[in-house]
PDB file of N, CA and C in Angstrom:
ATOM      1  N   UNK A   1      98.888  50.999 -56.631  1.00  0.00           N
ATOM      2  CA  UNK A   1      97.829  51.543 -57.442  1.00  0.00           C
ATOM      3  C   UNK A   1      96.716  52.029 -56.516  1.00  0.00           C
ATOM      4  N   UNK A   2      96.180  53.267 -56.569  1.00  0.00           N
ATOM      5  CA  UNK A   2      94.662  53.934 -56.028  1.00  0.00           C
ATOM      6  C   UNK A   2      93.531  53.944 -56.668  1.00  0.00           C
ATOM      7  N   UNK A   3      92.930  53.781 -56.068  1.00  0.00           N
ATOM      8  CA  UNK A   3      91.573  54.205 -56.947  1.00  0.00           C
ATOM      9  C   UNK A   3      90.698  55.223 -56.372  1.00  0.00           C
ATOM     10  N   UNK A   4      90.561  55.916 -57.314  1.00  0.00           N
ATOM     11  CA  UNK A   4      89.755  57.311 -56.868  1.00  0.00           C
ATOM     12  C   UNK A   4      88.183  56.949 -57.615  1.00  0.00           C
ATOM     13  N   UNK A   5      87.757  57.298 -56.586  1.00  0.00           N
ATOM     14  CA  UNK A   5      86.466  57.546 -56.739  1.00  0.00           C
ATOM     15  C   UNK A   5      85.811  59.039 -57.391  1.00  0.00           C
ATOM     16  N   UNK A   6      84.838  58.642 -58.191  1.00  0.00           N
ATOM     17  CA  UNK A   6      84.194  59.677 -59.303  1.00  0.00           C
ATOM     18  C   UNK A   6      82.880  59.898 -59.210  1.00  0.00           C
ATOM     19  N   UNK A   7      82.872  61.082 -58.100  1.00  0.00           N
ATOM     20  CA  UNK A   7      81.304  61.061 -57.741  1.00  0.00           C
ATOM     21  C   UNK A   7      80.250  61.460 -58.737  1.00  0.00           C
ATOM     22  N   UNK A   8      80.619  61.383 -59.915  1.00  0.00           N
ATOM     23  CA  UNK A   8      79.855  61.618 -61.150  1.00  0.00           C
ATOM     24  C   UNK A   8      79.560  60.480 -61.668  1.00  0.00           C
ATOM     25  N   UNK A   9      80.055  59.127 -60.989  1.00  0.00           N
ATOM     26  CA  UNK A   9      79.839  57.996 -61.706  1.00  0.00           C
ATOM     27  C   UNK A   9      77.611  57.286 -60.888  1.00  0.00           C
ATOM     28  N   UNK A  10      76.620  57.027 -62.064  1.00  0.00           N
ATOM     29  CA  UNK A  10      75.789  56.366 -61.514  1.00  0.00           C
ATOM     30  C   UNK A  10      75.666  55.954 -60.325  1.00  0.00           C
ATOM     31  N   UNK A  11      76.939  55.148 -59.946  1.00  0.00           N
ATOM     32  CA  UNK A  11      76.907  53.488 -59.222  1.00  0.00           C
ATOM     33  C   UNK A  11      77.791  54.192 -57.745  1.00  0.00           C
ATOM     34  N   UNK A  12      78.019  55.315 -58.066  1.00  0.00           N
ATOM     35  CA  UNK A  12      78.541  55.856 -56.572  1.00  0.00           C
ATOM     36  C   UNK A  12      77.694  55.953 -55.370  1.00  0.00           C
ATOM     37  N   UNK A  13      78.067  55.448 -54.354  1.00  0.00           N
ATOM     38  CA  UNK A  13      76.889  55.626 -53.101  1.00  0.00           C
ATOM     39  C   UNK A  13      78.294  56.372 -52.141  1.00  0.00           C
ATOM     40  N   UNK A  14      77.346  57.515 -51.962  1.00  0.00           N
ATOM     41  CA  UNK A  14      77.863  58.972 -50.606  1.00  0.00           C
ATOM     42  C   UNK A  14      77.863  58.217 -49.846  1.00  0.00           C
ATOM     43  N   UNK A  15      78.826  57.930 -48.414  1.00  0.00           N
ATOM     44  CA  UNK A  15      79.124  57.263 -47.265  1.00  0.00           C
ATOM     45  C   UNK A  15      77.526  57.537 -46.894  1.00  0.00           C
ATOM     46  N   UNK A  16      77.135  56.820 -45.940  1.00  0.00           N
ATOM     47  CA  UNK A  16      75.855  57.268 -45.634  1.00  0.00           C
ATOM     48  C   UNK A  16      75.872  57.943 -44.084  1.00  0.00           C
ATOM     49  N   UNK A  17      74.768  58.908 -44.141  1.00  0.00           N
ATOM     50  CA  UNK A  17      75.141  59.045 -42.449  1.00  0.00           C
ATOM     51  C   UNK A  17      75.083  58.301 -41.565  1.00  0.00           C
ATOM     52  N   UNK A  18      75.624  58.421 -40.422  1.00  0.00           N
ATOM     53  CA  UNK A  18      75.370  57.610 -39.176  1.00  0.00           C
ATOM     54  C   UNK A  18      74.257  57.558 -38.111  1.00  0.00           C
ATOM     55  N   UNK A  19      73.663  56.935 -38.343  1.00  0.00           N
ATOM     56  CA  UNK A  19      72.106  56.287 -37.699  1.00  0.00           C
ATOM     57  C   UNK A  19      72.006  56.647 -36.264  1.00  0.00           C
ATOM     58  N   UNK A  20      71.349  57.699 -35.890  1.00  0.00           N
ATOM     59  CA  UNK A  20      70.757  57.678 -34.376  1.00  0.00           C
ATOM     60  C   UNK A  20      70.381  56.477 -34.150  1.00  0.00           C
ATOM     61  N   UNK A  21      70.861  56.062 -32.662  1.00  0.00           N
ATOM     62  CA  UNK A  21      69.812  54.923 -32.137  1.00  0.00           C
ATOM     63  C   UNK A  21      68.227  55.885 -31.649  1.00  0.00           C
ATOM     64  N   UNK A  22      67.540  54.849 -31.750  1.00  0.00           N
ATOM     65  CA  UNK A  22      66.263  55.228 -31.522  1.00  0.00           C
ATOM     66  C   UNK A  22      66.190  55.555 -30.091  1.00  0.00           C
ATOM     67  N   UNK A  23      65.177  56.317 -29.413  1.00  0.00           N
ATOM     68  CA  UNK A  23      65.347  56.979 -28.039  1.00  0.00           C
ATOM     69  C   UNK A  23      63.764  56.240 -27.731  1.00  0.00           C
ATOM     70  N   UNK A  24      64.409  55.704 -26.738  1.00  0.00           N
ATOM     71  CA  UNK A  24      62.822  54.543 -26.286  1.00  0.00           C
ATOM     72  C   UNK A  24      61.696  55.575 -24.916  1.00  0.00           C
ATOM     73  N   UNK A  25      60.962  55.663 -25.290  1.00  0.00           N
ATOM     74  CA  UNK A  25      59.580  56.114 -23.920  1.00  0.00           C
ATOM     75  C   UNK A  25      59.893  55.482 -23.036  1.00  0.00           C
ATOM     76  N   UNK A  26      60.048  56.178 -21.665  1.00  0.00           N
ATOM     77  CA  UNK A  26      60.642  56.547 -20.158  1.00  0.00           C
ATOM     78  C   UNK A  26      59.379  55.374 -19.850  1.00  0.00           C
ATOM     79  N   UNK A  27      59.895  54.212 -19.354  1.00  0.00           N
ATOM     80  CA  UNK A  27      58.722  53.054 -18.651  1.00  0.00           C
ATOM     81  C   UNK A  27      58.038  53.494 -17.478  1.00  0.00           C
ATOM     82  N   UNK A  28      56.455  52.972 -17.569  1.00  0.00           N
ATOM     83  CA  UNK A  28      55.741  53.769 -16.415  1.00  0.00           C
ATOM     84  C   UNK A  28      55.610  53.041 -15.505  1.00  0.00           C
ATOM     85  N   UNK A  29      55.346  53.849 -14.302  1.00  0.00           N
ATOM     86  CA  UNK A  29      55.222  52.908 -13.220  1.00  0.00           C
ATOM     87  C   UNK A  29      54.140  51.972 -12.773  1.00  0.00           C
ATOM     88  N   UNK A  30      52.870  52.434 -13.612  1.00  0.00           N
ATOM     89  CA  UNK A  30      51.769  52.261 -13.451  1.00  0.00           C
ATOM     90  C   UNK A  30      51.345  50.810 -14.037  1.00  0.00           C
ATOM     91  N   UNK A  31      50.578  49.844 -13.267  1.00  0.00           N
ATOM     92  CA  UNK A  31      49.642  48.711 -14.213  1.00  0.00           C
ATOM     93  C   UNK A  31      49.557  48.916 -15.299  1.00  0.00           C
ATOM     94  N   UNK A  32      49.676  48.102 -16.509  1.00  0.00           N
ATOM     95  CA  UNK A  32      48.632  47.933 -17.429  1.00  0.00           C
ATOM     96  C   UNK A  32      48.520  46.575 -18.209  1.00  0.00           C
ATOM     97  N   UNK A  33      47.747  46.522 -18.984  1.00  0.00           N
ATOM     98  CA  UNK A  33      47.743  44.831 -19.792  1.00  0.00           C
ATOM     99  C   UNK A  33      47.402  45.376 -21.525  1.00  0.00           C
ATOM    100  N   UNK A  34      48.426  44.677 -21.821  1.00  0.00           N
ATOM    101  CA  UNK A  34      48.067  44.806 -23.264  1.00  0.00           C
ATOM    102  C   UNK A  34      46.646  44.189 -23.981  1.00  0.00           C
ATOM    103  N   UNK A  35      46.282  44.708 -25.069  1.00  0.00           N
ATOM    104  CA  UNK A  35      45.135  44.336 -25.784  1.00  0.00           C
ATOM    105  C   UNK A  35      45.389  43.557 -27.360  1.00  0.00           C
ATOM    106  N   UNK A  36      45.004  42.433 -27.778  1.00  0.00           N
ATOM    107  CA  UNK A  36      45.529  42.462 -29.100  1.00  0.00           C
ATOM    108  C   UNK A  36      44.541  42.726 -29.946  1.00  0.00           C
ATOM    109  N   UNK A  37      45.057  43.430 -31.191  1.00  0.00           N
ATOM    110  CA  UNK A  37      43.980  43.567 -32.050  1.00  0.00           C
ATOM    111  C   UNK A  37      42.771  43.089 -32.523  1.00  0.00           C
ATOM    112  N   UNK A  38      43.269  41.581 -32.584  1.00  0.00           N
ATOM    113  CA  UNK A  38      42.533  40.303 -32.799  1.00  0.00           C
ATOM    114  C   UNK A  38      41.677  40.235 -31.712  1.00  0.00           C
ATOM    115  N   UNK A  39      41.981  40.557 -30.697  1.00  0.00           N
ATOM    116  CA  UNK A  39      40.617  40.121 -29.594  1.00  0.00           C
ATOM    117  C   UNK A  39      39.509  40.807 -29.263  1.00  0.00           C
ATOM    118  N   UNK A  40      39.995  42.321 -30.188  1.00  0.00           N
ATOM    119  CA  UNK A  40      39.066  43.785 -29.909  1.00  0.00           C
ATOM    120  C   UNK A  40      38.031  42.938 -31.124  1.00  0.00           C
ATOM    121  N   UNK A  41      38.531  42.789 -32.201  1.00  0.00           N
ATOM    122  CA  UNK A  41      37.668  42.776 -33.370  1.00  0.00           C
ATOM    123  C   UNK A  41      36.737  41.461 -33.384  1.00  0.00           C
ATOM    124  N   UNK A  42      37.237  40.435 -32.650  1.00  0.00           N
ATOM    125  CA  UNK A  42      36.811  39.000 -32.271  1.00  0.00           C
ATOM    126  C   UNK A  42      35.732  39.118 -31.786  1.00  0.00           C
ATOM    127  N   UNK A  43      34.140  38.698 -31.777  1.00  0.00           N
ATOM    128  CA  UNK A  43      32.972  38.981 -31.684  1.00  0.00           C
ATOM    129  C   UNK A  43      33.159  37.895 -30.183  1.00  0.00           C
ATOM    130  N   UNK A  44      33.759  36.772 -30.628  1.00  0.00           N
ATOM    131  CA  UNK A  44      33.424  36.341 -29.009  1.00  0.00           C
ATOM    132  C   UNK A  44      34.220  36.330 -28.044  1.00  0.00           C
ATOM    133  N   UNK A  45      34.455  37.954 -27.883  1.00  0.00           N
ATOM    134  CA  UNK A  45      35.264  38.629 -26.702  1.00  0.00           C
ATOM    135  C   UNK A  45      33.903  39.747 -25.962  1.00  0.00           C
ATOM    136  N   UNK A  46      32.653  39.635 -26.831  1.00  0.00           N
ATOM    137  CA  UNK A  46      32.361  41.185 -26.612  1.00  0.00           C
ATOM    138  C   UNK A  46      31.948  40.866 -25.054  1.00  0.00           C
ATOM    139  N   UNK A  47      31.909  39.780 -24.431  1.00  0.00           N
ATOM    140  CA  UNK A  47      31.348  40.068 -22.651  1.00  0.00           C
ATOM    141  C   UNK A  47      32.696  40.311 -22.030  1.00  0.00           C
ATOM    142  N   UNK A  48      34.335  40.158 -22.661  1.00  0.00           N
ATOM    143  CA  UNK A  48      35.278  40.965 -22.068  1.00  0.00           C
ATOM    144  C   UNK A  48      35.294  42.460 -22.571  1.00  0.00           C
ATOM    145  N   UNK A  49      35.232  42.944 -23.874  1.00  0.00           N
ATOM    146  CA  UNK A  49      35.359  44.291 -23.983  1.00  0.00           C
ATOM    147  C   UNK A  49      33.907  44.577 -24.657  1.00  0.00           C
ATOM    148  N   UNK A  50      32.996  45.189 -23.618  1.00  0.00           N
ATOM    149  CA  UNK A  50      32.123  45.725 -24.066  1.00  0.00           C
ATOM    150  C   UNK A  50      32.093  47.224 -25.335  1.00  0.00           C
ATOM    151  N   UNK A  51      31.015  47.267 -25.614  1.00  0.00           N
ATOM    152  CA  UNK A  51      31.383  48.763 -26.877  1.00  0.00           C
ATOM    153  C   UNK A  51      32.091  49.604 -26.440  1.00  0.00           C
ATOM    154  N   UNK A  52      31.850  50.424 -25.174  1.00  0.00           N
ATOM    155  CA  UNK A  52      32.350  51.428 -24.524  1.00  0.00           C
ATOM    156  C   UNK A  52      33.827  50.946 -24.443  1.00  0.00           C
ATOM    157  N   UNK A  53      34.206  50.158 -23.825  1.00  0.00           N
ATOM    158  CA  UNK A  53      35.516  49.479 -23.842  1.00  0.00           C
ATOM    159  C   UNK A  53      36.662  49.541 -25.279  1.00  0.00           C
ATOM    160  N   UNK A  54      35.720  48.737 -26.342  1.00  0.00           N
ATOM    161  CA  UNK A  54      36.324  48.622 -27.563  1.00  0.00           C
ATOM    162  C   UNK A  54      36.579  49.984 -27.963  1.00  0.00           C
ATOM    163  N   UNK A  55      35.555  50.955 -28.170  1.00  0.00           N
ATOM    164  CA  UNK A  55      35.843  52.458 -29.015  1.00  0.00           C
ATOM    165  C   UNK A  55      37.220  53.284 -28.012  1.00  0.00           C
ATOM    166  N   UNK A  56      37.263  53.095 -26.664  1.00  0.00           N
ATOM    167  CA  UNK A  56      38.071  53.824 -26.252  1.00  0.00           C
ATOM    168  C   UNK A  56      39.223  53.158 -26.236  1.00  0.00           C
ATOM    169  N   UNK A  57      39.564  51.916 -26.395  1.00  0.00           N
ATOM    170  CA  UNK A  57      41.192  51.128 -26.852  1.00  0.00           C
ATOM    171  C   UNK A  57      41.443  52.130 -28.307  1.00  0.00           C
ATOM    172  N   UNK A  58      40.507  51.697 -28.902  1.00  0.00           N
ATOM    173  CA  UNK A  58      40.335  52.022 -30.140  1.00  0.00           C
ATOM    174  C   UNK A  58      41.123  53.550 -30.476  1.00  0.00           C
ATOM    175  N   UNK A  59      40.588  54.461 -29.367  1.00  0.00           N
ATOM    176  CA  UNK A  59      40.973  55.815 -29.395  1.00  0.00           C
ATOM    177  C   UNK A  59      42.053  55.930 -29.103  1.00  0.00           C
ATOM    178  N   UNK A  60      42.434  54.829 -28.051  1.00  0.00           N
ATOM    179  CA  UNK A  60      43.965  55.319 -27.382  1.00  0.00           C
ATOM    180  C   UNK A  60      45.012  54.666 -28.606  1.00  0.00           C
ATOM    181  N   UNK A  61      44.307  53.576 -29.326  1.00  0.00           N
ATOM    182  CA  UNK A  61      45.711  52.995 -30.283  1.00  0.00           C
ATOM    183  C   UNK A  61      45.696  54.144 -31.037  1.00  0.00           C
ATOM    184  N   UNK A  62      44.509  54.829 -32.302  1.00  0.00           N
ATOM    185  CA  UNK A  62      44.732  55.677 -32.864  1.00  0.00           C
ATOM    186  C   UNK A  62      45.487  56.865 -32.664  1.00  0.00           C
ATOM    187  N   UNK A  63      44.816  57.489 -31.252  1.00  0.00           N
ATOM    188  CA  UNK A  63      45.125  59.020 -31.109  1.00  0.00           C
ATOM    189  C   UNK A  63      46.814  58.483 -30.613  1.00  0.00           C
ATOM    190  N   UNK A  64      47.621  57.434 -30.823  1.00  0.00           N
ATOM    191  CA  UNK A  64      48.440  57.448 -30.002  1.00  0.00           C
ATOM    192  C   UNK A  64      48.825  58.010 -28.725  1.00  0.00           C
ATOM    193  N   UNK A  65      47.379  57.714 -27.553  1.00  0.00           N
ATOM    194  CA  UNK A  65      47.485  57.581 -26.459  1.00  0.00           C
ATOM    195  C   UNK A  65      46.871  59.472 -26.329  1.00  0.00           C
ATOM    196  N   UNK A  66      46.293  59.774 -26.642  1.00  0.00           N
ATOM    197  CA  UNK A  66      45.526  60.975 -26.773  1.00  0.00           C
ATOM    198  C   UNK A  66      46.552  62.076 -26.979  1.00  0.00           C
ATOM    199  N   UNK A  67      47.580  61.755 -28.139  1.00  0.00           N
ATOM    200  CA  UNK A  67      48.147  63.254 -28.932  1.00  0.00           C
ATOM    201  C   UNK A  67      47.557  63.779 -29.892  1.00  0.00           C
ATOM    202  N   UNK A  68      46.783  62.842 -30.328  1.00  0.00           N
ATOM    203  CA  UNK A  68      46.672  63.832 -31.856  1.00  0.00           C
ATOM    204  C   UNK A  68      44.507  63.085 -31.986  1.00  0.00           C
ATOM    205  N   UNK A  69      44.338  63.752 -32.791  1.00  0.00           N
ATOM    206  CA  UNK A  69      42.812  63.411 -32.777  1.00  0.00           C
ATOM    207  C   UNK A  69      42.489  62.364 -33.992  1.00  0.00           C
ATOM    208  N   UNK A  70      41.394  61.878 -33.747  1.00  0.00           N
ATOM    209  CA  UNK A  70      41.254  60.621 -34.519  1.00  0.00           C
ATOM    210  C   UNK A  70      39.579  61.044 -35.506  1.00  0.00           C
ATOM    211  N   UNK A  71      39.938  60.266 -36.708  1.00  0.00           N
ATOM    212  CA  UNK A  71      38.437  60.413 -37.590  1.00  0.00           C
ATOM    213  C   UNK A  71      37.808  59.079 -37.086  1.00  0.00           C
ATOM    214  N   UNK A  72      36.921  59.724 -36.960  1.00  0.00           N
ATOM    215  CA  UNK A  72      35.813  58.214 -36.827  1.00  0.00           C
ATOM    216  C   UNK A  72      35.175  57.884 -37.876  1.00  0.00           C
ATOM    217  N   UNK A  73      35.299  56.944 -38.789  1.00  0.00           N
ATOM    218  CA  UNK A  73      34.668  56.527 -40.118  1.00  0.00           C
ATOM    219  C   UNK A  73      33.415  55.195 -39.568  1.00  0.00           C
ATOM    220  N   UNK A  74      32.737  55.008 -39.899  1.00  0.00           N
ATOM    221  CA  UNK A  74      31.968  53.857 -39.976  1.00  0.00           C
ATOM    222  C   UNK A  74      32.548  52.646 -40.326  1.00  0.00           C
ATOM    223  N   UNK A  75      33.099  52.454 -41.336  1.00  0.00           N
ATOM    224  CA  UNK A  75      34.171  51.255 -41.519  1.00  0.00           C
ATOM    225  C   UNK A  75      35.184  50.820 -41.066  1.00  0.00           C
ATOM    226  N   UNK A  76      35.849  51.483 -40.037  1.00  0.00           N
ATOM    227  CA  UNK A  76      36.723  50.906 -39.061  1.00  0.00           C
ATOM    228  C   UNK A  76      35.770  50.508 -38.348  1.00  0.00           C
ATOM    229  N   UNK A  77      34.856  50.787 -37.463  1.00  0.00           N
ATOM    230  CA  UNK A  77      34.685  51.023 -36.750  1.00  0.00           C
ATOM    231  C   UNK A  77      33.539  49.475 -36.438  1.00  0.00           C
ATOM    232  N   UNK A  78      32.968  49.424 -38.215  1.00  0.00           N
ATOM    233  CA  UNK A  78      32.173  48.199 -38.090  1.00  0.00           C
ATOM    234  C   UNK A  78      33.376  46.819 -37.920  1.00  0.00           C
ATOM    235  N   UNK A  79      34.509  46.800 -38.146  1.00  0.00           N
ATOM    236  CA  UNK A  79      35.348  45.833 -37.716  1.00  0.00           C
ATOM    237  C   UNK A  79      35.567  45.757 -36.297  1.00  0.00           C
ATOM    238  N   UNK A  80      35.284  46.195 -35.403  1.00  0.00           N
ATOM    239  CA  UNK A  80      35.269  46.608 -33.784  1.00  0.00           C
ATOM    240  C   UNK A  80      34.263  46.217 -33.152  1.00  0.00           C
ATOM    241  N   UNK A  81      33.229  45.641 -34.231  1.00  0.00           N
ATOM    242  CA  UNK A  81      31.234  45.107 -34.391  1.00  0.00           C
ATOM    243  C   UNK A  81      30.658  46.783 -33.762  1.00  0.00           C
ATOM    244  N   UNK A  82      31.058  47.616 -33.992  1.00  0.00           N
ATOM    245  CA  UNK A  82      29.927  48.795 -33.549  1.00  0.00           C
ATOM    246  C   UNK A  82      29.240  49.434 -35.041  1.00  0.00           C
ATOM    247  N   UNK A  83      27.890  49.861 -34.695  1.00  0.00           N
ATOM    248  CA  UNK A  83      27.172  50.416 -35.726  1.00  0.00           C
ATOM    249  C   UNK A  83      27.188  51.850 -35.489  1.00  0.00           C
ATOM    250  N   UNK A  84      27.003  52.545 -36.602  1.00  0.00           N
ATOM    251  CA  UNK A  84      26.983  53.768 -36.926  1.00  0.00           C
ATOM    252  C   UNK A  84      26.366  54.784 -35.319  1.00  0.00           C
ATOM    253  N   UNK A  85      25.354  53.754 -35.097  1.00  0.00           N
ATOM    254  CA  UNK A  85      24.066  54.446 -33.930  1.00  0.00           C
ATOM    255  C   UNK A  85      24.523  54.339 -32.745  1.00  0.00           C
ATOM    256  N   UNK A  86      25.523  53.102 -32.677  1.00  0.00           N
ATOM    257  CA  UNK A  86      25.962  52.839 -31.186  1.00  0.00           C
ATOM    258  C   UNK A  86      27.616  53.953 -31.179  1.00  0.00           C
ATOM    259  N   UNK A  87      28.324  54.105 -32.618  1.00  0.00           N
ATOM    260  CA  UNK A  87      29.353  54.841 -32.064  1.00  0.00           C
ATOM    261  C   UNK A  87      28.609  56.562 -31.772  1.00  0.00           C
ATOM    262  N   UNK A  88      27.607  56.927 -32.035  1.00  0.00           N
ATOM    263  CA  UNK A  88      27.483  58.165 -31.970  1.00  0.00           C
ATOM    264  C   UNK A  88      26.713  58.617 -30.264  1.00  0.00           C
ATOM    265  N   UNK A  89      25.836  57.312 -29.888  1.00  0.00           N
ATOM    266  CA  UNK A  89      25.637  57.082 -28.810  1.00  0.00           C
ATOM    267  C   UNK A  89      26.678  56.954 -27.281  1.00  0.00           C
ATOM    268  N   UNK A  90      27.975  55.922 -27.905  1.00  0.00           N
ATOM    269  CA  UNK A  90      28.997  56.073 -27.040  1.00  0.00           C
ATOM    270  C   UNK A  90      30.001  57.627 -26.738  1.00  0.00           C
ATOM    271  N   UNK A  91      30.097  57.916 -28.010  1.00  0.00           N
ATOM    272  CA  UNK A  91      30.487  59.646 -28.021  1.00  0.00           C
ATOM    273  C   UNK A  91      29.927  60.209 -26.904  1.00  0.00           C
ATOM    274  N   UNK A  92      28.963  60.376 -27.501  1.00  0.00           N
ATOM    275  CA  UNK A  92      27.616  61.230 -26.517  1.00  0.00           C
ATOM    276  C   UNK A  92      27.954  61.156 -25.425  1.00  0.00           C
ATOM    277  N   UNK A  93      28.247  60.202 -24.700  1.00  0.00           N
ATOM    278  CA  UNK A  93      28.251  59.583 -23.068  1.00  0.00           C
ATOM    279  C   UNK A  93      29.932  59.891 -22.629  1.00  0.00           C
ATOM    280  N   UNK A  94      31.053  59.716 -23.929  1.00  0.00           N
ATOM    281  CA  UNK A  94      32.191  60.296 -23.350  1.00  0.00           C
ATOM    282  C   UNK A  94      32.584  61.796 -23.162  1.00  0.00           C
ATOM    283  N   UNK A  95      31.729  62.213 -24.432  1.00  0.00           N
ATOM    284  CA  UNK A  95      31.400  63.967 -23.991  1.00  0.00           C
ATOM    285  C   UNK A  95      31.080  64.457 -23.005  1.00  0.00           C
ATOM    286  N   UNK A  96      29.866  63.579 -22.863  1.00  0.00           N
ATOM    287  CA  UNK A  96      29.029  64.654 -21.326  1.00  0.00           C
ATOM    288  C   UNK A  96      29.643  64.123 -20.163  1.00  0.00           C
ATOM    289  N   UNK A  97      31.006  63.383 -20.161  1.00  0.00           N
ATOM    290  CA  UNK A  97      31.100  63.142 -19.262  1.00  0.00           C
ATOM    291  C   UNK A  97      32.963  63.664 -19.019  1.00  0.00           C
ATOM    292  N   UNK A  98      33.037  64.511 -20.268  1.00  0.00           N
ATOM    293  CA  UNK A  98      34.111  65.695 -20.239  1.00  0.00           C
ATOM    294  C   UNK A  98      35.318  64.632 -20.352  1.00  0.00           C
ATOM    295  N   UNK A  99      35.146  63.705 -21.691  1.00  0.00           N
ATOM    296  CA  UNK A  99      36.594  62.939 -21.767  1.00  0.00           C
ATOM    297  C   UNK A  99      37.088  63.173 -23.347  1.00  0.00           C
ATOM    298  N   UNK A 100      36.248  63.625 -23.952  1.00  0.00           N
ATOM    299  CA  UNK A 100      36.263  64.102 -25.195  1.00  0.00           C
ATOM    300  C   UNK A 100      35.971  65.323 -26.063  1.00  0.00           C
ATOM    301  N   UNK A 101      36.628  65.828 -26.871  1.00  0.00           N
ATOM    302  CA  UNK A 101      35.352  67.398 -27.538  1.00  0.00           C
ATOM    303  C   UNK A 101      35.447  66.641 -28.831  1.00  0.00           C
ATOM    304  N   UNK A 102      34.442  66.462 -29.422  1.00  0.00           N
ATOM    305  CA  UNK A 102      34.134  66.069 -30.436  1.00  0.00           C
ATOM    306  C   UNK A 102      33.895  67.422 -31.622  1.00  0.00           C
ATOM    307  N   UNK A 103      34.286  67.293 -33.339  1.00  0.00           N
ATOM    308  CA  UNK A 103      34.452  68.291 -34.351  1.00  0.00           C
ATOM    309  C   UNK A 103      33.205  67.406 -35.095  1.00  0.00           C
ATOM    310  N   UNK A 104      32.396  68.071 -35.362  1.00  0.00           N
ATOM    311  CA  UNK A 104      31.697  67.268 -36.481  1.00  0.00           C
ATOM    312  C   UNK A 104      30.935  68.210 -37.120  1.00  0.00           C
ATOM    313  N   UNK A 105      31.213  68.136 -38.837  1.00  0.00           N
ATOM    314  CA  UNK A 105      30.512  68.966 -39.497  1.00  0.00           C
ATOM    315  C   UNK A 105      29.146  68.239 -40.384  1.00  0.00           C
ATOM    316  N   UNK A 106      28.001  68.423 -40.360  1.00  0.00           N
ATOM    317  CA  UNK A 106      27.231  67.584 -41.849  1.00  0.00           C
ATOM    318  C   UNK A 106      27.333  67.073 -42.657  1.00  0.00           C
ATOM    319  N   UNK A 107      27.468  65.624 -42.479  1.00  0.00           N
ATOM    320  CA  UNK A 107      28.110  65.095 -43.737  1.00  0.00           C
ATOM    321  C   UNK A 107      29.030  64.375 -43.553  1.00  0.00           C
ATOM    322  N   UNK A 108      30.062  64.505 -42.582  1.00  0.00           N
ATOM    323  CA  UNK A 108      31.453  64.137 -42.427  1.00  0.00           C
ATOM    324  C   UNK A 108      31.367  63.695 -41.010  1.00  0.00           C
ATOM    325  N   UNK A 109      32.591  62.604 -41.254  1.00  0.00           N
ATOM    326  CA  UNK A 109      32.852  62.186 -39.880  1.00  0.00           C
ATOM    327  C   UNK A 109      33.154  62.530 -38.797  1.00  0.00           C
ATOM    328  N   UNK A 110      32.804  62.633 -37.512  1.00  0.00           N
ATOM    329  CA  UNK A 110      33.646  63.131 -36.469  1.00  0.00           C
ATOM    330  C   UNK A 110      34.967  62.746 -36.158  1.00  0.00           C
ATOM    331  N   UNK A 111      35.294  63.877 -35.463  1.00  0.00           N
ATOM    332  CA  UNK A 111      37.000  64.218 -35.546  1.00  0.00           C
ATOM    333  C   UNK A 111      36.597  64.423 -33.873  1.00  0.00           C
ATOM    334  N   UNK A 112      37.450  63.493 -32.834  1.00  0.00           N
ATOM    335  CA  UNK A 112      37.390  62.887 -31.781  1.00  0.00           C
ATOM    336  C   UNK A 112      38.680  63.761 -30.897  1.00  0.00           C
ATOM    337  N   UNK A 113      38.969  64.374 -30.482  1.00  0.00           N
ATOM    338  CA  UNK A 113      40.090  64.442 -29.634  1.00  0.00           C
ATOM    339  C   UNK A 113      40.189  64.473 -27.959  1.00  0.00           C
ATOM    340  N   UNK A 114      41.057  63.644 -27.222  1.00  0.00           N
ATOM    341  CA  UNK A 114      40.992  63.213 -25.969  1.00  0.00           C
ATOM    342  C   UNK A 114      41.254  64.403 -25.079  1.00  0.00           C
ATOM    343  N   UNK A 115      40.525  64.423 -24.304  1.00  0.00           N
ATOM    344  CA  UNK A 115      40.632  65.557 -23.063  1.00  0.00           C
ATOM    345  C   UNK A 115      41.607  65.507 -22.050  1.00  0.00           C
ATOM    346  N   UNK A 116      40.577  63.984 -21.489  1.00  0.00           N
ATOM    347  CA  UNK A 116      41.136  63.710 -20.542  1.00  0.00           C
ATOM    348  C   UNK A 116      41.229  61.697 -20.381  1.00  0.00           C
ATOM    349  N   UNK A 117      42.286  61.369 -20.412  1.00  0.00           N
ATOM    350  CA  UNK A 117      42.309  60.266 -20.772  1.00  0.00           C
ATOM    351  C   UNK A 117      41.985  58.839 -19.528  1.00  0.00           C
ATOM    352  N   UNK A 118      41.731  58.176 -19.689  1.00  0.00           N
ATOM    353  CA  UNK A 118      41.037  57.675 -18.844  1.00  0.00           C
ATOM    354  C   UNK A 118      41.788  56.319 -18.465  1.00  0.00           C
ATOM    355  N   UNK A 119      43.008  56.247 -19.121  1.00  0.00           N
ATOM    356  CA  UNK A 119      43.863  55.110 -18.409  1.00  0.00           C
ATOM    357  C   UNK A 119      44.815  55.483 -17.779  1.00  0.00           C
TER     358      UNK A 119
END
């Protein structure tokens, strides 16, 4: 006895395709140390990661390592302990110092993208 299958039936599942393995990022040669989330946002870390420190982890987790550009909202950002005055202040200082071009229209948040990356 056979049984044929009736691809008109509900309960039919199409073979499924076959799964690429995932293709892993070429390991660098270079130092580095990981950061955990928990320790950026942890208030009694701030004499290891000062502001300047925190906003630019911050940039590299978002922008995924400076591809794509990041919004800067105030409410992320107060979980990181920075205020509105100190992230616009730290900007300022990564601009003029040609690591960032910053988009910002009236009203709206700045839109951050990495120049030149600094790790």
């Amino acid at each position: 006895m056979t049984i044929e299958l009736d691809s008109s039936d509900p309960l039919f599942d199409e073979p499924a395709a076959p799964v690429k393995p995932a293709t892993r990022l070429p390991r660098s040669t270079e130092a580095f140390a990981k950061a955990h989330w928990s320790a950026l946002t942890s208030r009694s870390n701030d004499d290891v990661f000062p502001p300047l420190t925190r906003l630019c982890l911050y940039l590299q987790l978002r922008g995924r390592h400076g591809q794509r550009p990041v919004v800067l909202n105030n409410g992320e950002l107060l979980d990181l302990g920075l205020s509105r005055w100190q992230k616009y202040r730290l900007l300022r200082c990564l601009e003029e110092r040609g690591r960032i071009a910053l988009e910002q229209s009236r009203g709206r948040c700045p839109v951050v993208s990495v120049l030149r990356p600094w790790w």
